[in-house]
Protein backbone atom coordinates (compact mmCIF):
# COMPACT_ATOMS: atom_id res chain seq x y z
CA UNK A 1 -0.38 4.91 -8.19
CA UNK A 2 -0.13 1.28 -7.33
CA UNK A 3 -1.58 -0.59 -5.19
CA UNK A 4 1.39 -1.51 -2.81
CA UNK A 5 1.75 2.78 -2.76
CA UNK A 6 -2.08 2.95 -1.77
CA UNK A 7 -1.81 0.90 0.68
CA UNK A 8 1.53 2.45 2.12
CA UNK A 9 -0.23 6.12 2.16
CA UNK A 10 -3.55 4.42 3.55
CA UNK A 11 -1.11 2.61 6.45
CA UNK A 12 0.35 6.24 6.98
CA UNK A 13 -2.92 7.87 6.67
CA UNK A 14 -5.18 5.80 9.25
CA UNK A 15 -2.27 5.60 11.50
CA UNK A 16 -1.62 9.42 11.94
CA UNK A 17 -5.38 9.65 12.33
CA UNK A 18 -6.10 6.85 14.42
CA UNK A 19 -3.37 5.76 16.23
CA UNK A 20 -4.42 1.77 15.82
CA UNK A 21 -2.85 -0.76 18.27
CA UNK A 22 -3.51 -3.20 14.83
CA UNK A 23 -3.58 -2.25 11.46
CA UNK A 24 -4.19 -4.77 8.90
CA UNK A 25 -4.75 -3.64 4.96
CA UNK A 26 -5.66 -6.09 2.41
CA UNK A 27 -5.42 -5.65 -1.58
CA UNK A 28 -8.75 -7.74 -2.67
CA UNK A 29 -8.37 -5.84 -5.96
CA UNK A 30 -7.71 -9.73 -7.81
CA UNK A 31 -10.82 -10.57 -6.49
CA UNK A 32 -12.79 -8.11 -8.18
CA UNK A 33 -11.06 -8.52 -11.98
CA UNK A 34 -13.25 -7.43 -14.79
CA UNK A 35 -15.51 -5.38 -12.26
CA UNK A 36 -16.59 -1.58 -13.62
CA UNK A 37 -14.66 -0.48 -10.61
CA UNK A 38 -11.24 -2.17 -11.25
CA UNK A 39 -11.47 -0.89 -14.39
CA UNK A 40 -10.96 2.89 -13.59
CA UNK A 41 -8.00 1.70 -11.93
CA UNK A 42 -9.16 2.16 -8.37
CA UNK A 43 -8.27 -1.01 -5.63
CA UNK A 44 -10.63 -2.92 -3.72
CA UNK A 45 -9.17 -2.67 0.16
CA UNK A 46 -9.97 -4.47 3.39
CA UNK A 47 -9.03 -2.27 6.65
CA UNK A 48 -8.93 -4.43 10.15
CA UNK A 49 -8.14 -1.91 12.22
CA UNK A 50 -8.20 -1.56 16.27
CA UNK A 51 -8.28 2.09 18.07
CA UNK A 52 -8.41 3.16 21.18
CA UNK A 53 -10.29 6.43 19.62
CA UNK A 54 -13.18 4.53 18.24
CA UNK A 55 -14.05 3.41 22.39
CA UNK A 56 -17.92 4.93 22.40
CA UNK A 57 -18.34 5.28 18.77
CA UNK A 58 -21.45 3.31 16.82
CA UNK A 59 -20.34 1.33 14.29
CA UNK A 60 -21.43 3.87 11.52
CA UNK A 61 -18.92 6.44 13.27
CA UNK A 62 -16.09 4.10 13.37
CA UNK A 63 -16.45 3.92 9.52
CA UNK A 64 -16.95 7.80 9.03
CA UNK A 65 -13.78 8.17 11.20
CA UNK A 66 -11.63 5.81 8.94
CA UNK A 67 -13.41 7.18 5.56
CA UNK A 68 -12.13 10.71 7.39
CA UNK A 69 -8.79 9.41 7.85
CA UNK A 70 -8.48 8.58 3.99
CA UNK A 71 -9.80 11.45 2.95
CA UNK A 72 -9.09 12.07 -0.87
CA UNK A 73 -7.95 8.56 -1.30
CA UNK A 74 -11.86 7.80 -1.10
CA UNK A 75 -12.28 9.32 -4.28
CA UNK A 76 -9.09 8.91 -6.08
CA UNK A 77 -7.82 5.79 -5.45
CA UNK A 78 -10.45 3.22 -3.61
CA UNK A 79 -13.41 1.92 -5.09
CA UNK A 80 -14.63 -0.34 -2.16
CA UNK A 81 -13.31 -0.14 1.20
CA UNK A 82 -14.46 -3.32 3.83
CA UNK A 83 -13.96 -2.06 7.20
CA UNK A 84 -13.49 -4.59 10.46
CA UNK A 85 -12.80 -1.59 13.22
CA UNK A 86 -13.17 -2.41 17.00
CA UNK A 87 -11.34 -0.43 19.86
């Protein structure tokens, strides 16, 4: 998968999950060129995402909740994931 499909299933992934009011997804994969990680073929993401659902949440749980909203991506198809989540 490329990169533009990534981020297309991410968009549809966190959005299902979350229901963000802003949704921002950023391919810093050209960044990280010659890295152990781009080498398995796996992009380096940045999410900024806002969500009503993450209102009362630490900062650690808004994370979890977005890592839980990519689910098998986690594994597959990121290697590093920044996250910028407020409500």
């Amino acid at each position: 998968m490329d990169n533009q499909a990534r981020i297309e299933r991410m968009r549809s992934l966190l959005t299902e999950s979350l229901n963000p009011n802003h949704l921002e997804i950023i391919d810093d994969s050209h960044l990280h060129a010659g890295h152990a990680g781009a080498k398995s073929g796996k992009g380096h993401f940045s999410v900024i995402i806002r969500s009503k659902k993450f209102e009362g949440m630490t900062r650690l749980k808004q994370q979890q909740a977005v890592f839980g909203a990519l689910g098998d991506m986690m594994q597959t198809d990121i290697h590093a994931l920044v996250i910028k989540a407020s409500v």
